[in-house]
Protein backbone atom coordinates (compact mmCIF):
# COMPACT_ATOMS: atom_id res chain seq x y z
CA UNK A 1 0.00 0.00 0.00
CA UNK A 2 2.45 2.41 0.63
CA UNK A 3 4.28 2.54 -2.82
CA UNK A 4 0.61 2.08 -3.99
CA UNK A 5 0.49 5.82 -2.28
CA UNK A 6 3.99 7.29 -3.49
CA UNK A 7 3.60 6.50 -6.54
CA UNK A 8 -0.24 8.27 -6.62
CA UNK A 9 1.13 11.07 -5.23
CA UNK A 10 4.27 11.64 -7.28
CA UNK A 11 2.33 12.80 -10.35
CA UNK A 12 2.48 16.39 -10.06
CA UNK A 13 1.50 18.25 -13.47
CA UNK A 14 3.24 20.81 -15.71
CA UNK A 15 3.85 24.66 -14.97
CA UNK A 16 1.26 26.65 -14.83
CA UNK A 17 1.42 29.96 -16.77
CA UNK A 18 -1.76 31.66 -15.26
CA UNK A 19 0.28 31.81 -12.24
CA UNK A 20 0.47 35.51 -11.34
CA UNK A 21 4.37 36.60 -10.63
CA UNK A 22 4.08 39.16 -8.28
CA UNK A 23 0.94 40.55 -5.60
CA UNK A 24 0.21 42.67 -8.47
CA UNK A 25 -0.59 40.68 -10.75
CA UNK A 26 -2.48 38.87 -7.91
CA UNK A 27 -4.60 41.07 -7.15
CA UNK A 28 -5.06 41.89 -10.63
CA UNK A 29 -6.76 38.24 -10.83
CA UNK A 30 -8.32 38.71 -8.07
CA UNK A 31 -10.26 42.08 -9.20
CA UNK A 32 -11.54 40.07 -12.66
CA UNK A 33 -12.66 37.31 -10.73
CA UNK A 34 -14.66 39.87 -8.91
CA UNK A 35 -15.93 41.79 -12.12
CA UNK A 36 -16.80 38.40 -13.60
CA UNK A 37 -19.26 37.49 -10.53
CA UNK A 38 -20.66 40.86 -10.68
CA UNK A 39 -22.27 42.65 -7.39
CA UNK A 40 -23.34 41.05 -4.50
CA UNK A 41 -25.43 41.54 -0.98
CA UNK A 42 -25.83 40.49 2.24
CA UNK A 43 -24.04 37.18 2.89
CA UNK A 44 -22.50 36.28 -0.06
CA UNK A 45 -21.31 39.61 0.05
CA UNK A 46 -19.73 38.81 3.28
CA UNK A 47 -18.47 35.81 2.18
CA UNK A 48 -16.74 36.38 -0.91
CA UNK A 49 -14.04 38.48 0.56
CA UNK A 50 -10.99 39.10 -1.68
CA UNK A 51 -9.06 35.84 0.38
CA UNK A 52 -11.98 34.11 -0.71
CA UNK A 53 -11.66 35.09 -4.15
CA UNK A 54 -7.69 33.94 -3.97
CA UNK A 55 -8.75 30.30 -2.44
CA UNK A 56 -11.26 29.77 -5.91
CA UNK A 57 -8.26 31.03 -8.26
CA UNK A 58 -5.83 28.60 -6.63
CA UNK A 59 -8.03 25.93 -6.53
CA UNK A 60 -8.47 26.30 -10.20
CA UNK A 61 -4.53 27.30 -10.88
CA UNK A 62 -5.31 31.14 -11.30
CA UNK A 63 -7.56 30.68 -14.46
CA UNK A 64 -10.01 33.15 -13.90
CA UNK A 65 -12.59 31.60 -15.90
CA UNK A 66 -12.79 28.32 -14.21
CA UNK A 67 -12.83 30.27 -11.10
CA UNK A 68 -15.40 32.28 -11.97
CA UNK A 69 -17.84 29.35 -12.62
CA UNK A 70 -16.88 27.25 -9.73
CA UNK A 71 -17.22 30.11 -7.29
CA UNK A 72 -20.68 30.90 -8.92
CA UNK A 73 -21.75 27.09 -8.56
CA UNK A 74 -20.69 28.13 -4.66
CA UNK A 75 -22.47 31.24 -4.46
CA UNK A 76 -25.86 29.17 -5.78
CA UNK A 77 -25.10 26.68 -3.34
CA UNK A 78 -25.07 28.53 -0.46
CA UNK A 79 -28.13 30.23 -1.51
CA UNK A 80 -30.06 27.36 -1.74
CA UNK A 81 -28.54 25.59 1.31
CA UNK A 82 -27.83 28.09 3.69
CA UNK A 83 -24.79 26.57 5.81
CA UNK A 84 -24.18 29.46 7.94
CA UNK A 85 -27.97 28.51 9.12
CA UNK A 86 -27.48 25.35 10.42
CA UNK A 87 -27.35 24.97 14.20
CA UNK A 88 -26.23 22.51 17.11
CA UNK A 89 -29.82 21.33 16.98
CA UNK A 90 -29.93 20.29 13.87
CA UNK A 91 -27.62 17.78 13.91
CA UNK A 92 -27.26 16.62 17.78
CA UNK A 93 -28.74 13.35 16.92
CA UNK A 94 -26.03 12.69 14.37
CA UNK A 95 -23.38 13.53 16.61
CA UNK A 96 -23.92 12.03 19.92
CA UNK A 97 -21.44 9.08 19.40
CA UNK A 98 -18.60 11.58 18.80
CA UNK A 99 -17.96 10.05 14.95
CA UNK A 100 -17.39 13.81 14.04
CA UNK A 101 -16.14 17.08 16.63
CA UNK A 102 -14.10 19.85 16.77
CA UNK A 103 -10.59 19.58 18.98
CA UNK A 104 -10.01 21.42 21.56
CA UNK A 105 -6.80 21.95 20.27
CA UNK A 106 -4.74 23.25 17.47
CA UNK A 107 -1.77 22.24 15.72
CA UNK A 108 1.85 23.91 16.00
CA UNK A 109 0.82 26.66 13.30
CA UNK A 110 -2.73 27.34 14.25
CA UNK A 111 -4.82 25.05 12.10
CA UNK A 112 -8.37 24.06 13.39
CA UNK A 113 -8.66 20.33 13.50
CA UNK A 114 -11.57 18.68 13.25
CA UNK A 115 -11.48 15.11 14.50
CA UNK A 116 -13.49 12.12 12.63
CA UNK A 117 -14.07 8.43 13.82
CA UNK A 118 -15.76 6.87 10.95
CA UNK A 119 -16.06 3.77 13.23
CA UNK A 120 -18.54 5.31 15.30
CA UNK A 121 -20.99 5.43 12.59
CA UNK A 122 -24.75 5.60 14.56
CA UNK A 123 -26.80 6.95 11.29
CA UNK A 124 -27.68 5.93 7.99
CA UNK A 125 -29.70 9.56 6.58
CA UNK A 126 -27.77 10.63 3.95
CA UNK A 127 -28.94 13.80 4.31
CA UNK A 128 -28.32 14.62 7.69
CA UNK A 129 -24.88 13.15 7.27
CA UNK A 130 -24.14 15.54 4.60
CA UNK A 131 -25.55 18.51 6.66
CA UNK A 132 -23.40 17.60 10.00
CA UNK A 133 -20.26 17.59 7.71
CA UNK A 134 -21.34 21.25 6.25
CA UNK A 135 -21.85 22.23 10.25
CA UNK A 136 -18.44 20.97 11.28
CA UNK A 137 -16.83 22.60 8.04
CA UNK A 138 -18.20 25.78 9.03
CA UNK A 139 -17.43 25.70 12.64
CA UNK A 140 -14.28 24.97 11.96
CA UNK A 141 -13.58 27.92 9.77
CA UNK A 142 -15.16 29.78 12.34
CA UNK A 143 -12.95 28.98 14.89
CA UNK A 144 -9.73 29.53 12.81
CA UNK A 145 -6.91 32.34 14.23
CA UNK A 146 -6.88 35.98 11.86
CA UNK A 147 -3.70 34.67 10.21
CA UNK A 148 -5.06 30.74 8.96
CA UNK A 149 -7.59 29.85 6.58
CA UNK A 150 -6.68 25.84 6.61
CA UNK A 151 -7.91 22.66 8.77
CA UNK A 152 -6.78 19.71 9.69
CA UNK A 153 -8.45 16.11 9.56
CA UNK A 154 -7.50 13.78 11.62
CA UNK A 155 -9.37 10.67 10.91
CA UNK A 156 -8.72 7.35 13.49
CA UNK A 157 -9.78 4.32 12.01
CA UNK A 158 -10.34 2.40 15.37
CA UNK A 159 -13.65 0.23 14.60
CA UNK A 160 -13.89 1.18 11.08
CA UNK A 161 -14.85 -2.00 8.54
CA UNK A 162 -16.90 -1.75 5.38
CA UNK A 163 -20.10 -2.10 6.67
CA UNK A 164 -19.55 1.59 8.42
CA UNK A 165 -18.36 2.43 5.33
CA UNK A 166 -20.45 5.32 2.82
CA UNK A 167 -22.29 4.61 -0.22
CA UNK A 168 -20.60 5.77 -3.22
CA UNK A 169 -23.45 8.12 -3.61
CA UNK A 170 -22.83 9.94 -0.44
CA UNK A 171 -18.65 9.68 -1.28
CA UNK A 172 -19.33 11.40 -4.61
CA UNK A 173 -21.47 13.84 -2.77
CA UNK A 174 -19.14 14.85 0.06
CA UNK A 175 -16.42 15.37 -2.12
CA UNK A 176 -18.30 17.89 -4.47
CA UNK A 177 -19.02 19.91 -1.26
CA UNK A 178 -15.59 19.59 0.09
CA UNK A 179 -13.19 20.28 -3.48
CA UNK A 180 -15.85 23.06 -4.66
CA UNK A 181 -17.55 25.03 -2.10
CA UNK A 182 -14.25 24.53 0.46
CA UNK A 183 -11.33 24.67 -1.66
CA UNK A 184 -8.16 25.36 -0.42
CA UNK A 185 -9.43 24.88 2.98
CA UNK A 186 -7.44 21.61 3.62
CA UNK A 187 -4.05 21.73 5.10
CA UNK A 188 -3.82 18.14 4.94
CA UNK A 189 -5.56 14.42 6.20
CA UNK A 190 -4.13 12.62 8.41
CA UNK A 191 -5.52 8.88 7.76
CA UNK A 192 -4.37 7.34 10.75
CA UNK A 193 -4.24 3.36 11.23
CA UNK A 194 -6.58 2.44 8.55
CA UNK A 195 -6.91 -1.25 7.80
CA UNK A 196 -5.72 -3.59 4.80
CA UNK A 197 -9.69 -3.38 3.89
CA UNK A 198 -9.53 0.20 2.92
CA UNK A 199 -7.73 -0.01 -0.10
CA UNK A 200 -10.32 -1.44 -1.58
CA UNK A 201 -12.38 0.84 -0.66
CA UNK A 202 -10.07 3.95 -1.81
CA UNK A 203 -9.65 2.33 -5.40
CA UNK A 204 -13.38 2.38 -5.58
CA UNK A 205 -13.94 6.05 -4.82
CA UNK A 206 -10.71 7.82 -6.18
CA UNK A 207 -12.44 9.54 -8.92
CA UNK A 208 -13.92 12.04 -6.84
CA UNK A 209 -10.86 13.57 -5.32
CA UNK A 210 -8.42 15.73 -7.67
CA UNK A 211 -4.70 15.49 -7.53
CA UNK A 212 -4.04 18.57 -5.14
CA UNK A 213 -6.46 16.77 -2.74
CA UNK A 214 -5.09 13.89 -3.08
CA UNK A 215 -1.54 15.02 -2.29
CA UNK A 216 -2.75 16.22 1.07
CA UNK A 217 -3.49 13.13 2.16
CA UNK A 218 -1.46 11.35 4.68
CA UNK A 219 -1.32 7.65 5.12
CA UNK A 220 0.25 7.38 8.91
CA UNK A 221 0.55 4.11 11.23
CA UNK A 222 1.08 3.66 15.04
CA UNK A 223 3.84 0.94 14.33
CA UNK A 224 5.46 3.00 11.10
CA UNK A 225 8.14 5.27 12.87
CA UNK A 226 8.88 6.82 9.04
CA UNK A 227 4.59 8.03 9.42
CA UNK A 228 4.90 8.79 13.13
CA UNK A 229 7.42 12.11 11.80
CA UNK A 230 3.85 13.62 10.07
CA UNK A 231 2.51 13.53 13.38
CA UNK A 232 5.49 14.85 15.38
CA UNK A 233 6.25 18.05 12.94
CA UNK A 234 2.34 18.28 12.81
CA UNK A 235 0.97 17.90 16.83
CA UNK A 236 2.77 18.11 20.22
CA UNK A 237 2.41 14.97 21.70
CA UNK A 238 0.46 15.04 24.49
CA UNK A 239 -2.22 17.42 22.24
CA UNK A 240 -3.29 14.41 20.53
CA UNK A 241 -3.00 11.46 22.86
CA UNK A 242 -6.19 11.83 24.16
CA UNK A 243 -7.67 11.50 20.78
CA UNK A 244 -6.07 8.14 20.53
CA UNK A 245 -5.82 6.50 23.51
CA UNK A 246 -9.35 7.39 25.31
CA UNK A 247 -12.04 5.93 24.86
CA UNK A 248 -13.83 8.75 27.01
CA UNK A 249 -12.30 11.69 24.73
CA UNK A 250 -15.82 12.38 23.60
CA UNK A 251 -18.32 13.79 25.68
CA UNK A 252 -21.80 14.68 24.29
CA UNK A 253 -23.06 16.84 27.15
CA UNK A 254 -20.05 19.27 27.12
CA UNK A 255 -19.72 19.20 23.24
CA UNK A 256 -23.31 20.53 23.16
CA UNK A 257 -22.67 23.41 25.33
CA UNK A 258 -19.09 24.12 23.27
CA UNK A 259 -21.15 24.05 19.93
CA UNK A 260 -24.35 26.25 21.72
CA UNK A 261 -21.70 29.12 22.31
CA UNK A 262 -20.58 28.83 18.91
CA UNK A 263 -24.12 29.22 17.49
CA UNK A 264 -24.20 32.63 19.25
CA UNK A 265 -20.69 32.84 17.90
CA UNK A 266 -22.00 32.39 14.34
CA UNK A 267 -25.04 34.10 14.36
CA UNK A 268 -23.02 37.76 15.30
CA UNK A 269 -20.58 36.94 12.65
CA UNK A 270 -23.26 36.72 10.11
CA UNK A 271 -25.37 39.46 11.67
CA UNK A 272 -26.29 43.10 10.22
CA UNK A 273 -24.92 41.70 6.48
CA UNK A 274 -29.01 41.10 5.67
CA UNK A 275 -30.58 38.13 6.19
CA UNK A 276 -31.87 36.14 2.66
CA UNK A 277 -35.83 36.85 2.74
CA UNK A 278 -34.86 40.68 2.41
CA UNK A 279 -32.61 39.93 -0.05
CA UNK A 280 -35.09 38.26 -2.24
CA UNK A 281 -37.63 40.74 -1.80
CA UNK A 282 -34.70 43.32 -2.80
CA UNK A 283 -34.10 41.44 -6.16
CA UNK A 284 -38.06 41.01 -6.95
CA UNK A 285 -38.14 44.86 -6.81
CA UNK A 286 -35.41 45.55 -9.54
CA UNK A 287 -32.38 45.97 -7.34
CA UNK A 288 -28.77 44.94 -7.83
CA UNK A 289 -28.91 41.71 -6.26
CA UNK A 290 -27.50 39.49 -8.22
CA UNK A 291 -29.25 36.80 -10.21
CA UNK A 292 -28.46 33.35 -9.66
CA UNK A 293 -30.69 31.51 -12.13
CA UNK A 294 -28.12 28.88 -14.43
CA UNK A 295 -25.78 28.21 -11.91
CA UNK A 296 -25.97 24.62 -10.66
CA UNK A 297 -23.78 22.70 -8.41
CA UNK A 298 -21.84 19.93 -9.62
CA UNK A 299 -20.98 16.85 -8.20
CA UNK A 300 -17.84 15.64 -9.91
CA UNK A 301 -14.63 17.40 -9.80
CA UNK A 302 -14.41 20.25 -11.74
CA UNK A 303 -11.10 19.69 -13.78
CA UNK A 304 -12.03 16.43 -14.75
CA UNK A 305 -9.16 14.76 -13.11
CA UNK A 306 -10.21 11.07 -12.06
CA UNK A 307 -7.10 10.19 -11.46
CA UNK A 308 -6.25 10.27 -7.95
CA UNK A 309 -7.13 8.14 -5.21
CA UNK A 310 -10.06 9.62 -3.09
CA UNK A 311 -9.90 9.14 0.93
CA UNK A 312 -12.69 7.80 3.03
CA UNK A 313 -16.07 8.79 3.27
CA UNK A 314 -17.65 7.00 5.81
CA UNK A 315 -21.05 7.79 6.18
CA UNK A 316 -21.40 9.32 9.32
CA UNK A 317 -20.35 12.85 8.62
CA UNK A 318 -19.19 10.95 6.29
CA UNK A 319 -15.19 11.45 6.28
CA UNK A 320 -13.79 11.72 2.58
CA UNK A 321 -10.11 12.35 2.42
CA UNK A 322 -10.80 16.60 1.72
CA UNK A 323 -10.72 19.11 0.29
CA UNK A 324 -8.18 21.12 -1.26
């Protein structure tokens, strides 16, 4: 398996010559992109913020018109699904075995890690699966330090076996959300211990990821010292032992209480930017809102790489191997 994964992840493509050369020519990119999207209110206003801009031109290698459409594919997306409206409450149920929570720590540089145990699978709704995930995404950027804009995963494999494992469906689906309404989010997965069984599984659903996702993936195991150096440059030690080594690290009670605060949290960050009623009504009576008829989501990746081996996605939250 493991020259199965270095030889994956040594295929790195050409130069690319969109690539601006200097923060000039950056934000020159940057100020097209925003031209091409045209004006926008309220939220999405908010939310496309010129480092938000520069996360869609990476993720599609500065080429402004690939950005363009896969940031308007976002921008109809969170129209229609409102993420920064989701709440504790709405998926408590799907998170009272711990399968999917926030750390209560950080790495060395700041990242927000969001912790998964795919074998504590306790659901089977697809849908409330997918909208935990979206929670969890969002928290996490939420809770990220002025200077980051990247999390970690850190997926344990303890208990995992195929039966816990996601429908392709609901792979295919998590990794649409993750590569194109969260790119460049990822600063890398950290696969950790999963069995000889999963290979199977990651041939099966490595269409979905792209090769800059896939390259962020880390394959690390408790008896592989060469592995064990990810962790060490990555956590200190005693940060993560918990994680690993208790099987009380969870505890629903407290969690909900953490996740309550950040509700509050979320609701002041998105407050006073107009809330989406108004911002309907505003577009029905001729204003500058913009229209967002024609743009659709799609749900394989957008460069049409289907190359690269995906990670999990295990259908609790379910826990693809991320986004870029």
């Amino acid at each position: 398996m493991t020259s199965f994964l270095k030889k994956s992840a040594s295929k790195v493509g050409s130069r690319n010559l969109d690539e601006p050369s200097t923060p000039e020519d950056e934000q020159t990119k940057v100020s097209e992109l925003r031209a091409a999207i045209g004006p926008l209110t309220g939220r999405l206003d908010q939310f496309a913020d010129d480092a938000c801009l520069k996360r869609y031109l990476r993720a599609r290698n500065w080429n402004v018109k690939k950005s363009e459409k896969m940031l308007k594919d976002s921008l109809a997306w969170r129209e229609t699904y409102k993420p920064e409206e989701i709440r504790w409450s709405d998926i408590a149920g799907e998170s009272e075995t711990g399968k999917v929570y926030r750390a209560n720590f950080k790495d060395k540089s700041g990242h927000t890690v969001l912790v998964m145990h795919p074998g504590r699978q306790n659901t089977t709704n697809a849908d409330l699966q997918m909208k935990q995930l979206v929670y969890f995404l969002e928290n996490a950027i939420l809770n990220l330090p002025e200077d980051q804009e990247q999390m970690i995963w850190l997926i344990d494999f303890k208990g995992w076996s195929m039966k816990k494992s996601s429908p392709v469906s609901v792979a295919r689906e998590t990794a649409n959300i993750l590569q194109n309404h969260y790119p460049e989010r990822l600063h890398v997965a950290i696969l950790y211990n999963p069995p000889r069984l999963f290979e199977a599984f990651w041939m099966i659903v490595k269409p979905f990821l792209d090769p800059k996702t896939f390259r962020k993936v880390k394959f690390v195991y408790a008896k592989n010292a060469e592995s064990q150096k990810i962790m060490t440059e990555l956590f200190e030690e005693d940060a993560i032992k918990r994680t690993f080594e208790d099987p009380n690290d969870y505890s629903h009670e407290d969690y909900a209480k953490l996740m309550q605060d950040d509700d509050v949290k979320s609701t002041l960050h998105w407050k006073g930017v107009g809330e989406t009623k108004p911002e309907h009504d505003e577009a029905q009576n001729g204003s500058d809102v913009p229209n967002m008829e024609g743009l659709k989501i799609e749900d394989t990746p957008a460069n049409g790489h289907t190359d690269a081996p995906a990670a999990p996605a295990v259908a609790a939250a379910p826990v693809v191997a991320p986004v870029s």
